[in-house]
Every structure is written in structure tokens, then in C-alpha cells.
N, C-alpha and C. Protein backbone atom coordinates (compact mmCIF):
# COMPACT_ATOMS: atom_id res chain seq x y z
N UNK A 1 0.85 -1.17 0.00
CA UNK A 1 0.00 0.00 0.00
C UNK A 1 0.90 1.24 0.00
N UNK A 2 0.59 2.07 -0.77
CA UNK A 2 1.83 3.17 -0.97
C UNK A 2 0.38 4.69 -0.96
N UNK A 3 1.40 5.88 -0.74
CA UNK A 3 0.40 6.82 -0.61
C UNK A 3 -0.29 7.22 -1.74
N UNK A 4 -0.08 7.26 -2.90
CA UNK A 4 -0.54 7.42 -4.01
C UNK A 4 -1.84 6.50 -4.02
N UNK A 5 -1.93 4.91 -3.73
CA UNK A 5 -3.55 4.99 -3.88
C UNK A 5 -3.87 5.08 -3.00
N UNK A 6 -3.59 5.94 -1.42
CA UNK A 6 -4.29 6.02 -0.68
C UNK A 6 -5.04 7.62 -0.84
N UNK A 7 -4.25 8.24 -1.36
CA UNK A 7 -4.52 9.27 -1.82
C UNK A 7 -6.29 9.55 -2.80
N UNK A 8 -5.79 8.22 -3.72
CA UNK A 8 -7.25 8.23 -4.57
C UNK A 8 -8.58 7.54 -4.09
N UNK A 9 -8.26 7.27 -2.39
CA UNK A 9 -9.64 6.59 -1.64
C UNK A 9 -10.67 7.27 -1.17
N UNK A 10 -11.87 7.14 -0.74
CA UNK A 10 -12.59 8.49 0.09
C UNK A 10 -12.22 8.36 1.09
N UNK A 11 -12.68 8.96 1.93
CA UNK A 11 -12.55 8.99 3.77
C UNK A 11 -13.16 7.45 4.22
N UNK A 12 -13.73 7.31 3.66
CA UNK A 12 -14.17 6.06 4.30
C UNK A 12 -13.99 5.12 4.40
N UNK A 13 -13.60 5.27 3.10
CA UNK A 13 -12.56 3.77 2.82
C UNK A 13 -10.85 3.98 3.61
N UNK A 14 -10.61 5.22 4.18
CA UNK A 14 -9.44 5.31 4.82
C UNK A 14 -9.61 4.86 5.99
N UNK A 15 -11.13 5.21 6.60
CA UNK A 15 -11.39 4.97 7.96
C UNK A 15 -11.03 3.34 7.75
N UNK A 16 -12.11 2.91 7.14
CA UNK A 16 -12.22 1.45 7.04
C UNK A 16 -10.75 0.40 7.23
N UNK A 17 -9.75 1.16 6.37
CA UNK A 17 -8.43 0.38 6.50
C UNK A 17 -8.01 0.74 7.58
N UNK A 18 -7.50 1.85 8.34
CA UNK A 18 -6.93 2.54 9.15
C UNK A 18 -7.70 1.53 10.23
N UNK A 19 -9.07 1.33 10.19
CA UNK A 19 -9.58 0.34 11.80
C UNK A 19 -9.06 -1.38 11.42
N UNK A 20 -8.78 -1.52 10.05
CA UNK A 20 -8.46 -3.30 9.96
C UNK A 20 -6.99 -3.16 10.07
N UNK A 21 -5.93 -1.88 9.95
CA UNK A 21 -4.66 -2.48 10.25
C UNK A 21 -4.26 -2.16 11.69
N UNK A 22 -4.98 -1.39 12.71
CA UNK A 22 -5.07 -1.75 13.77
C UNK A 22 -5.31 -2.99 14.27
N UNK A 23 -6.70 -3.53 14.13
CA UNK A 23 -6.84 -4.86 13.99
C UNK A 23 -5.87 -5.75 13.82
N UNK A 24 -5.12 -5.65 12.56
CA UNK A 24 -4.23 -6.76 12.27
C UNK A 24 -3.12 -6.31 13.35
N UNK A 25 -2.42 -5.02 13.84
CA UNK A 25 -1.71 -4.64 14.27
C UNK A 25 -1.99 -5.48 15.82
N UNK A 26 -2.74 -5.27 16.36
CA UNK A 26 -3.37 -5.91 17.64
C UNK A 26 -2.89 -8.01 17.47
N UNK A 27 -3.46 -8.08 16.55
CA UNK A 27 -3.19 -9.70 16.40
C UNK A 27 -1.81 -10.12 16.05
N UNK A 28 -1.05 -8.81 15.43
CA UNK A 28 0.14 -9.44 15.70
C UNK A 28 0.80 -9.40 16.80
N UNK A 29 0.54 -8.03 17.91
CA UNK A 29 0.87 -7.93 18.47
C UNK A 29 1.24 -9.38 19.56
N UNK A 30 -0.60 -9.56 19.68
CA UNK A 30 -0.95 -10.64 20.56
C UNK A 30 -0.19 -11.91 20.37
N UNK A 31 0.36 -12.04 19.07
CA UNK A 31 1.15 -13.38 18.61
C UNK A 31 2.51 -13.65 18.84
N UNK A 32 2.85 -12.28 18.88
CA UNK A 32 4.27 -11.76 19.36
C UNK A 32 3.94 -12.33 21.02
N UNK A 33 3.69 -11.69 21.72
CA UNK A 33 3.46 -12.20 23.09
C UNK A 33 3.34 -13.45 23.67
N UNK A 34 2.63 -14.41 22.40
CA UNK A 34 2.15 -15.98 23.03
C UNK A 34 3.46 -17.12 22.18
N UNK A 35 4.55 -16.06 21.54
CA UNK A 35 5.59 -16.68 20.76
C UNK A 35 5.21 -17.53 19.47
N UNK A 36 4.11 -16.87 18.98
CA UNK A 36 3.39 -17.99 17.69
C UNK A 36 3.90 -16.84 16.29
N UNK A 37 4.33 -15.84 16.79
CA UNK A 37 4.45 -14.86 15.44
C UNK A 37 5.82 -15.42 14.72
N UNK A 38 5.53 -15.64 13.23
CA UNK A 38 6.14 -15.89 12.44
C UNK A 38 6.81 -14.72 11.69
N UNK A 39 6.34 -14.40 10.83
CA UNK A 39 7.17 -12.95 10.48
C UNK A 39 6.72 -11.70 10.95
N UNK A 40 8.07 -11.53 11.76
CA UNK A 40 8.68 -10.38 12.38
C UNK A 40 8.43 -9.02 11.90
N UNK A 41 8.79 -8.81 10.66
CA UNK A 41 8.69 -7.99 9.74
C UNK A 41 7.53 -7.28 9.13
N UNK A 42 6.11 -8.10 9.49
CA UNK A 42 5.17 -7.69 9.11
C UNK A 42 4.52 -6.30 10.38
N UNK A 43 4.87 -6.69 11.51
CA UNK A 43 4.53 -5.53 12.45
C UNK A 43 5.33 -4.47 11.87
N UNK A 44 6.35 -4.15 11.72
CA UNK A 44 6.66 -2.84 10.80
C UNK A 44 5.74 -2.16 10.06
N UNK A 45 5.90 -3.24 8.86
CA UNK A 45 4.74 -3.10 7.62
C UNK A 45 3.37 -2.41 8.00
N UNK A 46 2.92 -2.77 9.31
CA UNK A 46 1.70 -2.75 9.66
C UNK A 46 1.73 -1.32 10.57
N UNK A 47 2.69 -1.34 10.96
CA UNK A 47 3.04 0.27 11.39
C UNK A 47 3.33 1.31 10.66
N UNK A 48 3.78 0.98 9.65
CA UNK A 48 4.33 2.01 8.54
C UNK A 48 3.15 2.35 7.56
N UNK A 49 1.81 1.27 7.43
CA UNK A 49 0.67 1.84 6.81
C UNK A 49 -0.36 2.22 7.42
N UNK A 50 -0.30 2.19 8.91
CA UNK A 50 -0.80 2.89 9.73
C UNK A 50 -0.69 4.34 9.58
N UNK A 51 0.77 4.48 9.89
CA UNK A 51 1.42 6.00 9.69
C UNK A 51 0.64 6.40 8.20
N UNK A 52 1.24 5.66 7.33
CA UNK A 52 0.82 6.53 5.62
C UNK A 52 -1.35 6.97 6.20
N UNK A 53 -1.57 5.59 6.03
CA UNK A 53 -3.13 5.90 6.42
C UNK A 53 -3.74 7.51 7.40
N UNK A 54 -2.99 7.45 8.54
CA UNK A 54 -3.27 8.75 8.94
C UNK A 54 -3.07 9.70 8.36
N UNK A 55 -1.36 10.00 7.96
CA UNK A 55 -0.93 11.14 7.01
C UNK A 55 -1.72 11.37 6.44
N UNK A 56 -2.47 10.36 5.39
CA UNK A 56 -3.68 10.89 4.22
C UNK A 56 -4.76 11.58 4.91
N UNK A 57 -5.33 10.74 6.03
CA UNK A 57 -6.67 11.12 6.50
C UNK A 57 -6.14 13.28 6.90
N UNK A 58 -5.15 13.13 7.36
CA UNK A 58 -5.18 14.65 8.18
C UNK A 58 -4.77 15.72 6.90
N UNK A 59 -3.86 15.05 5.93
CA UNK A 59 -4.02 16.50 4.14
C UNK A 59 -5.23 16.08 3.95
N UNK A 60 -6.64 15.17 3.84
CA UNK A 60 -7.40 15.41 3.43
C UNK A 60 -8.38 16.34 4.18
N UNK A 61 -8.26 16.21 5.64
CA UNK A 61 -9.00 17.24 6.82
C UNK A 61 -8.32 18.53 6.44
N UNK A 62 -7.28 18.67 6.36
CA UNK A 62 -6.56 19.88 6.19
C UNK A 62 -7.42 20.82 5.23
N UNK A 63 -7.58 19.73 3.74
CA UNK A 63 -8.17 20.57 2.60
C UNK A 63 -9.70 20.51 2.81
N UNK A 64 -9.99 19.84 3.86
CA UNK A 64 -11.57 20.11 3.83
C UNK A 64 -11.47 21.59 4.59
N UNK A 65 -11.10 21.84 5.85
CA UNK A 65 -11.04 22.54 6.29
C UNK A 65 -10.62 23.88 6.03
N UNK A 66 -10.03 24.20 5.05
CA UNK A 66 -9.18 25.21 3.85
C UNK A 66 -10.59 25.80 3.57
């Protein structure tokens, strides 16, 4: 997921992802903890489109708000 098509989503569909990679973020978390998590690497991933996901949501508040 890169910002460019997050860019071309509505709000809703940002909300929508932004609450399932929490979600996923949470379950990896939880997997990490019970020693069942397999790749390591994906909690990054899952943090880093967290981050992009917000960035979008707040330039798009920005330009509503403009």
C-alpha cells in the first residue's frame, strides 16, 4: 500500500483500512506475546501503513477545512 492509492480513496474507505490495520496490528501484536508470530517484519509493515493511512486522512482534513 503506498500513498498514491491512498490518496485516490474516500474517507471512508481510509477509515475502514486505518480500523483493519489496527486490527491486524493488535493480532500481531498478541502473537508476538504468546511466541506464535512468524514474520517479524510484518509488524513494521503494519506500522508504517498505519502512519501513511493517517498522514492521508489529516491532508485530506486539512483541505476540507481550507
Amino acid at each position: 500500500m503506498n500513498a498514491r492509492e491512498l490518496r485516490n480513496k474516500t474517507l471512508d474507505q481510509l477509515r475502514d483500512d486505518l480500523v483493519a490495520l489496527k486490527k491486524e496490528a493488535f493480532n500481531l501484536r498478541f502473537q508476538q506475546a504468546t511466541n506464535q508470530l512468524e514474520n517479524t517484519a510484518r509488524m513494521r509493515a503494519v506500522r508504517r501503513d498505519v502512519a501513511r493511512v493517517q498522514t492521508v486522512l489529516n491532508e485530506k482534513a486539512a483541505l476540507i477545512a481550507e
